[in-house]
Protein backbone atom coordinates (compact mmCIF):
# COMPACT_ATOMS: atom_id res chain seq x y z
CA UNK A 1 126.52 363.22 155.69
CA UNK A 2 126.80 362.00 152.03
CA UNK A 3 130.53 361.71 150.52
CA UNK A 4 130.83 363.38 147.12
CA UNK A 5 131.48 361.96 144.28
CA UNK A 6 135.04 362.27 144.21
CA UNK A 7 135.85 361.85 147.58
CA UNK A 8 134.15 358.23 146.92
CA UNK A 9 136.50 358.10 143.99
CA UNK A 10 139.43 358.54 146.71
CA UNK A 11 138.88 356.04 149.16
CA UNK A 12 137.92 353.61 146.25
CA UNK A 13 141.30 354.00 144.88
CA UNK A 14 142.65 353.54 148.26
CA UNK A 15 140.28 350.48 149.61
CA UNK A 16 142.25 349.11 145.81
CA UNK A 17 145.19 349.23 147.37
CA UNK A 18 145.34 347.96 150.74
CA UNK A 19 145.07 344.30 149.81
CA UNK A 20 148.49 344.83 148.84
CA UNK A 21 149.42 346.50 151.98
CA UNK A 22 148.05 343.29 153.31
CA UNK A 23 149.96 341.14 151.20
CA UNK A 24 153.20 342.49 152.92
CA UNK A 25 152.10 342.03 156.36
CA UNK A 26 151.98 338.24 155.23
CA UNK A 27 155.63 338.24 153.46
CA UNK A 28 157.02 339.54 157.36
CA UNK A 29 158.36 337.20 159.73
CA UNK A 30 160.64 338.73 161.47
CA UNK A 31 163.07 337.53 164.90
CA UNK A 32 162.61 340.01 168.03
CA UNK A 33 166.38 339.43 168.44
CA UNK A 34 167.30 343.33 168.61
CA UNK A 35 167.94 345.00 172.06
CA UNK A 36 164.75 345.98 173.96
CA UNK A 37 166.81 348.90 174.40
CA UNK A 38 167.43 349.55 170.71
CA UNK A 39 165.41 352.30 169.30
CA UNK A 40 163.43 351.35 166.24
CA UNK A 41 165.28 354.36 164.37
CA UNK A 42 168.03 352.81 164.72
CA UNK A 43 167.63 349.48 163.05
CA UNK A 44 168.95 349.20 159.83
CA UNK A 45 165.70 348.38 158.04
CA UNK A 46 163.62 351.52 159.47
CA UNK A 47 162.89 354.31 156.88
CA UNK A 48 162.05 357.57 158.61
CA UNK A 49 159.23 359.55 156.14
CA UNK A 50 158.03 362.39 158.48
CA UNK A 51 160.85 364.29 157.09
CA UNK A 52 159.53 364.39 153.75
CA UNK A 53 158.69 368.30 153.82
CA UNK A 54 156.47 367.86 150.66
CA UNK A 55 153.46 366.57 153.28
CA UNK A 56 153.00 367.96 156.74
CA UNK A 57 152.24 365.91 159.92
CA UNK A 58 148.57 365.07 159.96
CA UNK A 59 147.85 365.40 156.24
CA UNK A 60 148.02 361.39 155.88
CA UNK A 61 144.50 360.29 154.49
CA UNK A 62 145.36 356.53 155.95
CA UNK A 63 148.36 356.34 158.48
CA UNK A 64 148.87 352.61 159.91
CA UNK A 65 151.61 352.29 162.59
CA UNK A 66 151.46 348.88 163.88
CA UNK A 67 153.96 347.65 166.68
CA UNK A 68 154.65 344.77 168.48
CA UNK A 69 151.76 344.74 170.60
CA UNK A 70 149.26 345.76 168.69
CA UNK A 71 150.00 343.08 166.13
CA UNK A 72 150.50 340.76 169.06
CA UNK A 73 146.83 341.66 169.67
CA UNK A 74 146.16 341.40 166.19
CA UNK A 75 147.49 337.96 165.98
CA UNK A 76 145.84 337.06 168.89
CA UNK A 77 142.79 337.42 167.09
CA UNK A 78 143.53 335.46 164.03
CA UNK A 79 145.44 332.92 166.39
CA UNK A 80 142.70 329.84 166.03
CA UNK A 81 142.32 330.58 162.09
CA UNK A 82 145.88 331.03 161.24
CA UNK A 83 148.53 329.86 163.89
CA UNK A 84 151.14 330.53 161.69
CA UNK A 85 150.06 333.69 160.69
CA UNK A 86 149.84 334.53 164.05
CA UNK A 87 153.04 333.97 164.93
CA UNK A 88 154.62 335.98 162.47
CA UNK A 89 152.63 338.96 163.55
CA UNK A 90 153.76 338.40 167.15
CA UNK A 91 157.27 338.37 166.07
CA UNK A 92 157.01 341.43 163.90
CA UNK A 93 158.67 344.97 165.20
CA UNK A 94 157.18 347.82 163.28
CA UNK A 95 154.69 348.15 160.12
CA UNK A 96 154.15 351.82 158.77
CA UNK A 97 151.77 352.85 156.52
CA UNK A 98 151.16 356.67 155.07
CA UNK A 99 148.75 357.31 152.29
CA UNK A 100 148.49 361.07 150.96
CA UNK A 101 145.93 362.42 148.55
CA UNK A 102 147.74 363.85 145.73
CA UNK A 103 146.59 365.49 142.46
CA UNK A 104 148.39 365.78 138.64
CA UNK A 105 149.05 369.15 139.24
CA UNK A 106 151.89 368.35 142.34
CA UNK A 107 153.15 364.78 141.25
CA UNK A 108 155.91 366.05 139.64
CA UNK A 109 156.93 367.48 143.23
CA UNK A 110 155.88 364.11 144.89
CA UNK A 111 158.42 362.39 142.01
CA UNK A 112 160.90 364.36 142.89
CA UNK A 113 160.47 363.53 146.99
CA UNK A 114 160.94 359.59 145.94
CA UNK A 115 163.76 359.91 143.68
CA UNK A 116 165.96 362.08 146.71
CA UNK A 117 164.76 359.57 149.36
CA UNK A 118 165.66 356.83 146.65
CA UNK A 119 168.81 358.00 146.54
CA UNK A 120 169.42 357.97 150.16
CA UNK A 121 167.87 354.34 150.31
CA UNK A 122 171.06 353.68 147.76
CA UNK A 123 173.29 355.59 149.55
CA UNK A 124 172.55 353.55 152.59
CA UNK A 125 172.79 349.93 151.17
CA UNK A 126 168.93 349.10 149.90
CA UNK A 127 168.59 347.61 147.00
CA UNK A 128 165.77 348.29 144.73
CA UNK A 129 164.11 345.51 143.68
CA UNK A 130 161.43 346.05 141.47
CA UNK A 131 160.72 349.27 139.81
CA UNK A 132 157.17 350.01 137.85
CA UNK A 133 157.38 353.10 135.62
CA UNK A 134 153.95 353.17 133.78
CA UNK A 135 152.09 356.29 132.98
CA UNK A 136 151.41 358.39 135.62
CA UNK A 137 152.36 355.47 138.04
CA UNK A 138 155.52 354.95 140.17
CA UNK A 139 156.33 352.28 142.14
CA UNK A 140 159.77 351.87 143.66
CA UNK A 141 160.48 348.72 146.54
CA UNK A 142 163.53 348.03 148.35
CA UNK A 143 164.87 345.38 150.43
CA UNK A 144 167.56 346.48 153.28
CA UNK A 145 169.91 343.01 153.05
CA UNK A 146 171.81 342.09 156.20
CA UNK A 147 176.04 342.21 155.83
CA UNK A 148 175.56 338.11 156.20
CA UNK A 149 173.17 338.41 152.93
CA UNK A 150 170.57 335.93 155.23
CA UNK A 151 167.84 337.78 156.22
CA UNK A 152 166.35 341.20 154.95
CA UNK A 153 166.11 343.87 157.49
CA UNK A 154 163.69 345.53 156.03
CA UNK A 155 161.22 346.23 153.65
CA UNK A 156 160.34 350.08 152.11
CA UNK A 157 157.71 350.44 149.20
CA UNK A 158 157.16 354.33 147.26
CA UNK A 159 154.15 354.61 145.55
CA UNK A 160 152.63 357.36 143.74
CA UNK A 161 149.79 357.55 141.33
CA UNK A 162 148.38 360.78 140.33
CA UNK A 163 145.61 361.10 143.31
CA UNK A 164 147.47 359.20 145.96
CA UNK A 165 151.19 358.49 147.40
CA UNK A 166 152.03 355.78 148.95
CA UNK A 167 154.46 355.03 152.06
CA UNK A 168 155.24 351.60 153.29
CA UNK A 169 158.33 350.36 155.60
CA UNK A 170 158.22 346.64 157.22
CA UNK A 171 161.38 346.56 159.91
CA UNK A 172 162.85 343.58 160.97
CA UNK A 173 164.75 340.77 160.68
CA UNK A 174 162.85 338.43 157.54
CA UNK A 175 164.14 335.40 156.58
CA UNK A 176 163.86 334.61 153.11
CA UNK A 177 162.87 330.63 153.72
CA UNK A 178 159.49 332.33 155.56
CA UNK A 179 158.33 334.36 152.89
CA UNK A 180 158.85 331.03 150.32
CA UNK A 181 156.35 329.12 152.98
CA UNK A 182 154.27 332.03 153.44
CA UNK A 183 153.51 332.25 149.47
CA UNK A 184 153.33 328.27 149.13
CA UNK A 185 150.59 328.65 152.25
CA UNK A 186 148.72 331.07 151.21
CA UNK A 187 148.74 330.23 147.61
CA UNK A 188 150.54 333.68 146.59
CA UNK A 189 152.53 332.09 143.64
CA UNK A 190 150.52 333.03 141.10
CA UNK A 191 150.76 336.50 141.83
């Protein structure tokens, strides 16, 4: 079966854009110190986006829902190469990524989805810390701080370029000494 020429396009733009998916798996190191009976909804850093009645269940062109262990099998794996690494997957509770293909014609609609979950990231205490507002790109990420201002509970990125949107949330409890060792380690400065 050959892929057409735009299709190719697609998943070229996509394959782009999952190093920095990547990146944020590396940033997490989070502390399993929540209830095992806790419900990941209810932690303060999880971001629920299957309500977003702009895309349906199963229209996701990538969906990655990583738990603890699956990335406990993932680290597993990387365990000899990266010990460290490895034990900041083990420790991690959820990792959620949705990509949607999305065209010019409907990204005003898809705007308008990230602004009103924006809002309710505001309304509930995230705080936006970076915001890219380029051309057709949009690029909204949030931190969910902890009342003790120690450790992030979260981490929730919005994404939307005119042929894909972009859903990210990293839950758990990170604390910000990890991420400065993770970026000295894996030489992530200069980005």
């Amino acid at each position: 079966m050959k892929t057409s020429a735009p299709e190719l396009k697609k998943l070229q733009e996509l394959k782009k854009m999952l190093p920095l998916f990547f990146f944020l798996l590396l940033l997490v190191n989070t502390s399993m110190a929540a209830d095992a009976g806790t419900a990941l909804e209810d932690h303060p850093g999880y971001v629920d986006f299957s309500g977003l009645s702009l895309f349906s269940p199963g229209q996701s062109t990538v969906e990655v829902n990583l738990k603890p262990v699956l990335l406990g099998v993932i680290a597993s794996v990387v365990n000899h190469q990266e010990p460290g690494l490895a034990e900041l997957l083990r420790n991690l509770l959820s990792v959620k990524i949705n990509a949607f293909t999305t065209s010019s014609r409907n990204q005003d609609e898809v705007l308008e989805v990230i602004a009103i979950t924006a809002d309710e990231l505001d309304q509930r205490g995230w705080e936006r810390i970076a915001q890219v507002r380029e051309s057709h790109d949009h690029v909204d990420v949030y931190y969910k701080i902890a009342a003790n201002d120690n450790l992030i509970q979260g981490i929730t990125m919005m994404i939307s370029k005119p042929s894909s949107t972009v859903f990210v949330n990293i839950v758990g409890e990170i604390n910000p000494d990890d991420i400065s060792t993770l970026t000295q380690h894996f030489d992530i400065d200069r980005l």
